[in-house]
N, C-alpha and C. Protein backbone atom coordinates (compact mmCIF):
# COMPACT_ATOMS: atom_id res chain seq x y z
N UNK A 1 -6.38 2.49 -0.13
CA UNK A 1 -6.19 2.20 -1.53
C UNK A 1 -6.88 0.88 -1.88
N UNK A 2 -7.38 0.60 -3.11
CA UNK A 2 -8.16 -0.28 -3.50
C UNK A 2 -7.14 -1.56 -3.98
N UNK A 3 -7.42 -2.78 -4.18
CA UNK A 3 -6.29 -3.71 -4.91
C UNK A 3 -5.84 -3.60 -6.38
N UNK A 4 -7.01 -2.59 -7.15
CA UNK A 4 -6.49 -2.14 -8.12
C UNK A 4 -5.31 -1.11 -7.97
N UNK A 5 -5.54 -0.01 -7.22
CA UNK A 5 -4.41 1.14 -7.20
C UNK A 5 -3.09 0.54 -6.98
N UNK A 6 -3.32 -0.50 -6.08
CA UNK A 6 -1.80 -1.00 -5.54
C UNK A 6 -1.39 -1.72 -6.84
N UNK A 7 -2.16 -2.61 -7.57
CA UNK A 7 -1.53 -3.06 -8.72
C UNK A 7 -0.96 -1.96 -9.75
N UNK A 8 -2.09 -0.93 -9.94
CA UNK A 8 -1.79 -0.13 -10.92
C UNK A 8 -0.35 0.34 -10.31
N UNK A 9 0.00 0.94 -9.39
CA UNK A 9 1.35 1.36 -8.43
C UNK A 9 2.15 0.47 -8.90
N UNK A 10 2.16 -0.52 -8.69
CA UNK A 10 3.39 -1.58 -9.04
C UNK A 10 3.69 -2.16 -10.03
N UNK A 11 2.79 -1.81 -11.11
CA UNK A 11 2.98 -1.83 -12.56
C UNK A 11 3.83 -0.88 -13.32
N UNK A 12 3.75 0.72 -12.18
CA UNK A 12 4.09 1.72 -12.67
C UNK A 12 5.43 1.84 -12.56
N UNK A 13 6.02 0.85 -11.04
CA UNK A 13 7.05 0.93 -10.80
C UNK A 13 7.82 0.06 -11.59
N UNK A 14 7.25 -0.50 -12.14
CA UNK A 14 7.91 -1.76 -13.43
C UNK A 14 7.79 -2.91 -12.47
N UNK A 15 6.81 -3.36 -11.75
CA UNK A 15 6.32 -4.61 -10.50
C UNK A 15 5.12 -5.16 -12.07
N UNK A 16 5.46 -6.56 -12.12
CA UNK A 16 4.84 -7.41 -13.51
C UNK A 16 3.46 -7.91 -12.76
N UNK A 17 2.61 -7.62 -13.00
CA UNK A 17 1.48 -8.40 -12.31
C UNK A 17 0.94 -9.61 -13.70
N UNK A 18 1.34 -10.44 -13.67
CA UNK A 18 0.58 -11.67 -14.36
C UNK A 18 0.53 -12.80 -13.72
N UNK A 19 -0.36 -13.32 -14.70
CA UNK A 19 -1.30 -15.09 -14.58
C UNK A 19 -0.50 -15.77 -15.34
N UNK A 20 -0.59 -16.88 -14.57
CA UNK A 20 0.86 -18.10 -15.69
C UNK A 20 -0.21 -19.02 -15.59
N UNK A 21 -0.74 -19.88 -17.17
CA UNK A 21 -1.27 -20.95 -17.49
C UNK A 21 -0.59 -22.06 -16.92
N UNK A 22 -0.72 -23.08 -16.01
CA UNK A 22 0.49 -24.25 -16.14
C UNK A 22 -0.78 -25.42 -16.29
N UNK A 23 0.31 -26.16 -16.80
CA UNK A 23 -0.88 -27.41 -17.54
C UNK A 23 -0.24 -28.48 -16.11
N UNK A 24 -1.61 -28.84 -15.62
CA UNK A 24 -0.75 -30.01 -14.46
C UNK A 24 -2.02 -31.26 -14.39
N UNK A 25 -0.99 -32.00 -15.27
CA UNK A 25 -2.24 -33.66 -15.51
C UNK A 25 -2.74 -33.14 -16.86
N UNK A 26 -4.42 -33.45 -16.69
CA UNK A 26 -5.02 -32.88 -17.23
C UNK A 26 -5.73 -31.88 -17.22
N UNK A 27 -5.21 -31.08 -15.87
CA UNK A 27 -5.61 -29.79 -15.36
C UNK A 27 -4.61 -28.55 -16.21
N UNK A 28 -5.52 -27.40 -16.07
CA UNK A 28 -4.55 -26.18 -16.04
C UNK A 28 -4.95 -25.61 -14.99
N UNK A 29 -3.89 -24.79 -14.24
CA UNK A 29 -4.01 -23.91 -12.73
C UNK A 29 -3.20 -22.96 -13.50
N UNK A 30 -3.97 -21.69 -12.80
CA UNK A 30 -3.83 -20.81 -13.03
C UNK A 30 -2.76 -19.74 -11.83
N UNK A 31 -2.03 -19.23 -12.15
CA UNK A 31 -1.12 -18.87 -10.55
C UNK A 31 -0.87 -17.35 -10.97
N UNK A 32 -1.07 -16.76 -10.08
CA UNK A 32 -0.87 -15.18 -10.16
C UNK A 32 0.72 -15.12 -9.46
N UNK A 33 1.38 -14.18 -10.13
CA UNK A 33 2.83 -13.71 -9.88
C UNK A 33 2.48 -12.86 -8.53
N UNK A 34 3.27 -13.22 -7.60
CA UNK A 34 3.55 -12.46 -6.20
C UNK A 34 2.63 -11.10 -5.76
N UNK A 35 1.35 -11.10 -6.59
CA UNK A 35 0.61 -9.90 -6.09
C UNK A 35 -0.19 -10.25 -4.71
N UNK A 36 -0.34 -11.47 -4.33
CA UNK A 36 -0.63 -11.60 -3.07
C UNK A 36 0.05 -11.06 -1.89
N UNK A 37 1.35 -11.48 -2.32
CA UNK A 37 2.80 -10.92 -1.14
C UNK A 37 2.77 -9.15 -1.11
N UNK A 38 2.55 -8.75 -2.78
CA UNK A 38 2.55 -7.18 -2.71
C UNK A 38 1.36 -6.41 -2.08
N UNK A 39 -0.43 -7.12 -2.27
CA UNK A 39 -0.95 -6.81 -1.37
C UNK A 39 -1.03 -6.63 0.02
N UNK A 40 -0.33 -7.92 0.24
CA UNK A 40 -0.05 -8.04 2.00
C UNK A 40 0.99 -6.83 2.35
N UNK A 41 1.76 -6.80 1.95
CA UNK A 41 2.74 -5.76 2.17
C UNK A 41 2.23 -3.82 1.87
N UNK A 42 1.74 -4.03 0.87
CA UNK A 42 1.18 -2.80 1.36
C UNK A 42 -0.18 -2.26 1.95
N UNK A 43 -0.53 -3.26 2.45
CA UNK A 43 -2.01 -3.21 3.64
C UNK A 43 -0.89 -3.00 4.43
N UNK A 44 0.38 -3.84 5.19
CA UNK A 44 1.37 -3.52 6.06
C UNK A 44 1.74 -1.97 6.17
N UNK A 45 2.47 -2.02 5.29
CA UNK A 45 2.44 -0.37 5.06
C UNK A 45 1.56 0.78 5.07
N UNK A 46 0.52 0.65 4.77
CA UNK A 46 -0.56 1.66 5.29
C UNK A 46 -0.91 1.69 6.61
N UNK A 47 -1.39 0.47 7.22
CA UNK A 47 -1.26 0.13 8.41
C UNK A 47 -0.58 0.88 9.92
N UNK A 48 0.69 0.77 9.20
CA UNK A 48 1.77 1.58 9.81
C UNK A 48 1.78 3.20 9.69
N UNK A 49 1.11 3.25 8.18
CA UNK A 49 1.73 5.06 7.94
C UNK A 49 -0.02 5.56 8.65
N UNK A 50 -0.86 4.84 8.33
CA UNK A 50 -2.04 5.14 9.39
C UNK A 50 -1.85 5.65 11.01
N UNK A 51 -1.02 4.31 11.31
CA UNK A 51 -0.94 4.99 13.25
C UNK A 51 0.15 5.36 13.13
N UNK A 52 1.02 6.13 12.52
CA UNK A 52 1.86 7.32 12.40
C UNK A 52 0.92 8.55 12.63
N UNK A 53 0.19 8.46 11.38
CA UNK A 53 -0.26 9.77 11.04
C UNK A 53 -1.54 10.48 12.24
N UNK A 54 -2.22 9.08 12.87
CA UNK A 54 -2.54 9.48 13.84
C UNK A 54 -2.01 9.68 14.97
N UNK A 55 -1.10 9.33 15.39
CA UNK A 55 -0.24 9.93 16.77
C UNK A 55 0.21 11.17 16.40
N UNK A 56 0.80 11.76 14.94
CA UNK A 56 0.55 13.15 14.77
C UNK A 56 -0.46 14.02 15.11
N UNK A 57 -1.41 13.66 14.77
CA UNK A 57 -2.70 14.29 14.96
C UNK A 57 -2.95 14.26 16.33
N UNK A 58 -2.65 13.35 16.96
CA UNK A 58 -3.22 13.19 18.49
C UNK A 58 -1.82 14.39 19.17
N UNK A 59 -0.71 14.61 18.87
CA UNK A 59 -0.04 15.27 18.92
C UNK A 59 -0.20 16.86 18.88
N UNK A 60 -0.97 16.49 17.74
CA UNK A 60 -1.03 18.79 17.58
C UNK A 60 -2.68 18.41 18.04
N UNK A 61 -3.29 17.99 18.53
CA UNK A 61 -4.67 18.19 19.01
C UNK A 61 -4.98 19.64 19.75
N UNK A 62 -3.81 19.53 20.53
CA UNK A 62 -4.24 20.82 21.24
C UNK A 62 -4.42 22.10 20.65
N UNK A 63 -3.33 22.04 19.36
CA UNK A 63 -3.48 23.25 18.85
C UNK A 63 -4.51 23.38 17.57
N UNK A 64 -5.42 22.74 17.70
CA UNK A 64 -6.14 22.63 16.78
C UNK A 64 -6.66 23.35 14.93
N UNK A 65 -5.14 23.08 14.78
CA UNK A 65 -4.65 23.40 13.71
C UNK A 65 -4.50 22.44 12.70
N UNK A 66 -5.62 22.29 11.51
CA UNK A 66 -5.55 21.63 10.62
C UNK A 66 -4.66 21.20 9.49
N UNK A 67 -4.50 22.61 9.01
CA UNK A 67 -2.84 22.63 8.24
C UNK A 67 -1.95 22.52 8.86
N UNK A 68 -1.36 22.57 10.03
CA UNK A 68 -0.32 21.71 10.71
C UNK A 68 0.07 20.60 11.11
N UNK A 69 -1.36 20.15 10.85
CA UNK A 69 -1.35 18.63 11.10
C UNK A 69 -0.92 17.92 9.40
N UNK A 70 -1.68 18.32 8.61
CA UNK A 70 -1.44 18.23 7.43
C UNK A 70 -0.19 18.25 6.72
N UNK A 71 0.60 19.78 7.05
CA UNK A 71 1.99 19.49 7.02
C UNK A 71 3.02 18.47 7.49
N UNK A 72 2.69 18.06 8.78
CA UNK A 72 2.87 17.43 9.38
C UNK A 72 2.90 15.74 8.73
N UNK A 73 1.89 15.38 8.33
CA UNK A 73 1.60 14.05 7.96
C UNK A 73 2.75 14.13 6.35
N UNK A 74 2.20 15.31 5.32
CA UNK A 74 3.12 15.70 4.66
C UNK A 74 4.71 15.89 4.41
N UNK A 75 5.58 16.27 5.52
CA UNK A 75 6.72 16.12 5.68
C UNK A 75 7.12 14.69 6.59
N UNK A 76 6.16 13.67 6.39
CA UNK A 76 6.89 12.81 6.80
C UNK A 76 7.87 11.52 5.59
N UNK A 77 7.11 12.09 4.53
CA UNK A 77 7.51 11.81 2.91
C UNK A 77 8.87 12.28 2.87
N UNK A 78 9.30 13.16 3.52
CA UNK A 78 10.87 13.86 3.48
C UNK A 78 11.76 12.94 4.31
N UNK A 79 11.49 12.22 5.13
CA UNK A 79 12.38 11.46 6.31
C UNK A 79 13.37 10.41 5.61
């Protein structure tokens, strides 16, 4: 997934992605709301559902059955 999709995702879930102006001195800095933490976290999460989905696959190898593997990766959304 791209850093847009994950934003768009967490917008959808009602997750606020904004920029806060703060005036500091005679500076303004600019600070983005926790989308750093939400990127990191779901690179984490893919990460993980990645070498899931391949130890499935390395799993039904033998039977070299595509849609079972598929199902497979598929019903893990049910757990």
């Amino acid at each position: 997934m791209t850093k847009d999709e994950i934003i768009q995702l967490a917008e959808d879930c009602g997750i606020a992605h904004q920029y806060y102006e703060i005036k500091v001195g005679k500076k303004i800095v600019t600070v983005e709301s926790q989308t750093g933490r939400l990127l990191k976290f779901a690179k984490l999460v893919a990460e993980i559902e990645r070498e899931a989905c391949a130890a499935l696959c390395s799993a039904t190898a033998a039977r070299s059955d595509a849609e079972a593997i598929a199902e497979a990766i598929r019903a893990r959304g049910e757990k």
